[in-house]
Protein backbone atom coordinates (compact mmCIF):
# COMPACT_ATOMS: atom_id res chain seq x y z
CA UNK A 1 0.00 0.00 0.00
CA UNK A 2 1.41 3.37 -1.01
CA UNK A 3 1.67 6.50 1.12
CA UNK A 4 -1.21 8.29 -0.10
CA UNK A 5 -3.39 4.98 0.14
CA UNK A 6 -2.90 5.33 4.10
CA UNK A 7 -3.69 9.08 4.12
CA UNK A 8 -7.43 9.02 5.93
CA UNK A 9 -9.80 11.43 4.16
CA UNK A 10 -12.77 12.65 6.25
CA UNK A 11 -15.70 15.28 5.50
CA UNK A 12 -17.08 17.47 8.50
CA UNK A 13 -18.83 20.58 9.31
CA UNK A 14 -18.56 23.43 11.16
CA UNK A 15 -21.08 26.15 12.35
CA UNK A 16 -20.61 29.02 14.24
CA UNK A 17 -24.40 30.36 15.70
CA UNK A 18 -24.82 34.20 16.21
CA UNK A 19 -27.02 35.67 19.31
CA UNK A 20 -27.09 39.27 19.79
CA UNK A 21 -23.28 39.77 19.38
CA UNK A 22 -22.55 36.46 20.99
CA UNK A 23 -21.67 33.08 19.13
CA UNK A 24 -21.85 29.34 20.38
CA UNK A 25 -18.50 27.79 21.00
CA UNK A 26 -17.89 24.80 22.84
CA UNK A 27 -14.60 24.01 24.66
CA UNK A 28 -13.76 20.34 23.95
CA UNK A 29 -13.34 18.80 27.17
CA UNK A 30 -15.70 16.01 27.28
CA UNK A 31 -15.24 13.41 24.46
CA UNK A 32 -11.78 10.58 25.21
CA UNK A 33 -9.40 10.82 22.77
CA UNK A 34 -10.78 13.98 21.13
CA UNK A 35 -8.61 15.14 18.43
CA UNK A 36 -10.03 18.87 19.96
CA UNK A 37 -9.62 18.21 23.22
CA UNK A 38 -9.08 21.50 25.32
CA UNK A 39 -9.75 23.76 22.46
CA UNK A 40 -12.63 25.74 21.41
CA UNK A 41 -14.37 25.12 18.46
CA UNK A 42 -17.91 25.65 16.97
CA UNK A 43 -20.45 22.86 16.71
CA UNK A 44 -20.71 20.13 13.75
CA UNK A 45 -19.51 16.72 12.88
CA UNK A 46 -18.76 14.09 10.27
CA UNK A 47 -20.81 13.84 7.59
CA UNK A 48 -22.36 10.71 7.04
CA UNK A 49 -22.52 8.13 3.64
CA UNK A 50 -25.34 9.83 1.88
CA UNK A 51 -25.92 12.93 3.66
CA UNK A 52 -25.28 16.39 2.24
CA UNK A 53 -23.14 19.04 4.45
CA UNK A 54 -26.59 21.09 4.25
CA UNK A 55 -28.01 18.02 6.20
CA UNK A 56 -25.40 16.90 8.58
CA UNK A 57 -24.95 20.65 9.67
CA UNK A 58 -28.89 20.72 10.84
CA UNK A 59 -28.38 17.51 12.09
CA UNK A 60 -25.35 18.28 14.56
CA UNK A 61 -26.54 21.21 15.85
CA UNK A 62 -29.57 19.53 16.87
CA UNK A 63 -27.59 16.90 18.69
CA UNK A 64 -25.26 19.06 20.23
CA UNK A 65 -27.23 22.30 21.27
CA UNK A 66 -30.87 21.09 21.12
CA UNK A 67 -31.14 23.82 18.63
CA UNK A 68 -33.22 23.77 15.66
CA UNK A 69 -31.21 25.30 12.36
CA UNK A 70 -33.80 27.78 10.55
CA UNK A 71 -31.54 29.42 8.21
CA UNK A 72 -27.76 29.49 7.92
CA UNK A 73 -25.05 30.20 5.74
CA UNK A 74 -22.47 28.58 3.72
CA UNK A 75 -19.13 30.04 3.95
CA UNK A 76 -16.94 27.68 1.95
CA UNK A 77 -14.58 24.79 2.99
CA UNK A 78 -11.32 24.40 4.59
CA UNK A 79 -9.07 22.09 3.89
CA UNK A 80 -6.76 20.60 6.78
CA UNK A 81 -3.95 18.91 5.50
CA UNK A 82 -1.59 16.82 7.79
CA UNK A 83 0.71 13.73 6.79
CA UNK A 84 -1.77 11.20 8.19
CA UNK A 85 -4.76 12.68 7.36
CA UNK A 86 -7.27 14.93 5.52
CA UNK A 87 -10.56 16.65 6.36
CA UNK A 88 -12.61 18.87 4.25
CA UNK A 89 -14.56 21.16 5.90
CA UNK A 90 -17.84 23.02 5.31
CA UNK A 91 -18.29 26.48 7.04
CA UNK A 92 -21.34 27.58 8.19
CA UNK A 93 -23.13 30.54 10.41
CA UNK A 94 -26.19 29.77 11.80
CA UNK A 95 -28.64 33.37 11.45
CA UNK A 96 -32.06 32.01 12.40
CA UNK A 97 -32.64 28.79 14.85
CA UNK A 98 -35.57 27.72 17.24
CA UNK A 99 -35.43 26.36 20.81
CA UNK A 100 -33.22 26.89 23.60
CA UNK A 101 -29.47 25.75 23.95
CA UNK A 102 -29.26 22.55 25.96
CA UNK A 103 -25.83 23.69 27.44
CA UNK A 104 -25.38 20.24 28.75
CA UNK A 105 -23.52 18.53 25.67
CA UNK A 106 -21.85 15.33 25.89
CA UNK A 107 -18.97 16.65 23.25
CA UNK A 108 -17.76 19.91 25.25
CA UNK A 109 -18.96 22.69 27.63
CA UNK A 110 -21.11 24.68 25.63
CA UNK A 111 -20.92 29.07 25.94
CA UNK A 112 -22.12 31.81 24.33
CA UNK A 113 -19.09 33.98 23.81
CA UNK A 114 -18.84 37.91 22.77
CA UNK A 115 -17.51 38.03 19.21
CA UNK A 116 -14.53 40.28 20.56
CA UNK A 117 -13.44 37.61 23.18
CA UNK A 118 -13.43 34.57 21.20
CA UNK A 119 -10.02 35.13 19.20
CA UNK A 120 -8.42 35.04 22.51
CA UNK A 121 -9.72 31.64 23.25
CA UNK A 122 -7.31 28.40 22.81
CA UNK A 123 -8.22 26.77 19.62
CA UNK A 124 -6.40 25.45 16.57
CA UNK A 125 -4.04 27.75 15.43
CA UNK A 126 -5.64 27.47 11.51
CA UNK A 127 -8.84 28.45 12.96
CA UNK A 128 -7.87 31.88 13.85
CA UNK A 129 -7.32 32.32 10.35
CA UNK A 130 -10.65 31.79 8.94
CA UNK A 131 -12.50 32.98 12.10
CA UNK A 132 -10.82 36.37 11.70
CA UNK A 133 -12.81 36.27 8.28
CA UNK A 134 -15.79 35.06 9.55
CA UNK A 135 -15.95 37.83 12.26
CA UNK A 136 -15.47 40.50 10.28
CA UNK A 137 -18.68 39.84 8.00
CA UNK A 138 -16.60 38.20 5.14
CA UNK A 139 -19.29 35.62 2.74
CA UNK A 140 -16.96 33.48 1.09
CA UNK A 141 -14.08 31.54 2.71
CA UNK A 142 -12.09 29.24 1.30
CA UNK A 143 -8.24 27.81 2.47
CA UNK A 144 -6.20 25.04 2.79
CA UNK A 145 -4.08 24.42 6.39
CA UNK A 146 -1.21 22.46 6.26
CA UNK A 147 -0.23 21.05 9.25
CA UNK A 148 2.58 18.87 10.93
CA UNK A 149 1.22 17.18 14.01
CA UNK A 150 -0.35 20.20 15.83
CA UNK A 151 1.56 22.76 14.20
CA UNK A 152 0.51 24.66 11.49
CA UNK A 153 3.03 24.96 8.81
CA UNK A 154 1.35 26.59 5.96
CA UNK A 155 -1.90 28.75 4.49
CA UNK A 156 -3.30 28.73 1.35
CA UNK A 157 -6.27 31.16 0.43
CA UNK A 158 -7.82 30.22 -2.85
């Protein structure tokens, strides 16, 4: 088997819900052997055989926050690149959702954080890159992050 046979490929999504200046993060502190663990992220998850991104984003958000997705937005996808794996991405906001947050999540502690305090919150280093676009009102977002264990090495905007 070659190199690039082992290489696991994965598709996942990513939404980050806006309240009145405030978006939904969860710190990653729950899960064992969570590739995230101990950094903040927004909520989504794998997409499954046969589901669209449009789908699976609904889904997760449901199962994670008890939320129901109204409307939302596609942002683009980021690539993460790393020797042993790769994940593509789909970026989301969520603008219009029903219910309350179940803050009790099995994945991570769930907050609502101020947009101005969440760039100083521990998270992947990549992230910071597209989350500075995302805060500032930018539509479309698309990169690639090349990493080397948990160091980022290199960004692409395309």
């Amino acid at each position: 088997m070659s190199e690039a046979e082992n290489i696991k490929e994965k598709s996942t999504t990513l939404c980050y819900i806006k309240k009145d200046g405030q978006y939904l993060m969860m710190l990653r502190n729950k899960k064992k052997g969570d590739e995230n663990a101990g950094k903040w992220i927004g909520v989504g998850g794998h997409v499954e055989e046969g589901e669209t991104p449009d789908e699976c984003i609904v889904r997760e958000v449901k199962e994670e926050t008890g939320l129901a997705l109204e409307d939302f937005i596609f942002h683009g996808v980021i690539e993460y690149i790393n020797t042993e794996s790769r994940e593509r991405m789909y970026l989301y906001t969520g603008t219009k959702f029903s219910g309350e947050a179940d803050m009790n999540c099995n994945e991570g502690t769930l907050a609502w954080i101020r947009q101005e305090d969440i760039m100083a919150l521990k998270m992947w280093e990549g992230d910071k890159y597209f989350l500075e676009k995302l805060l500032a009102g930018e539509k479309e977002i698309n990169m690639k992050l090349v990493y080397e264990g948990d160091r980022l090495k290199e960004v692409f905007y395309e």
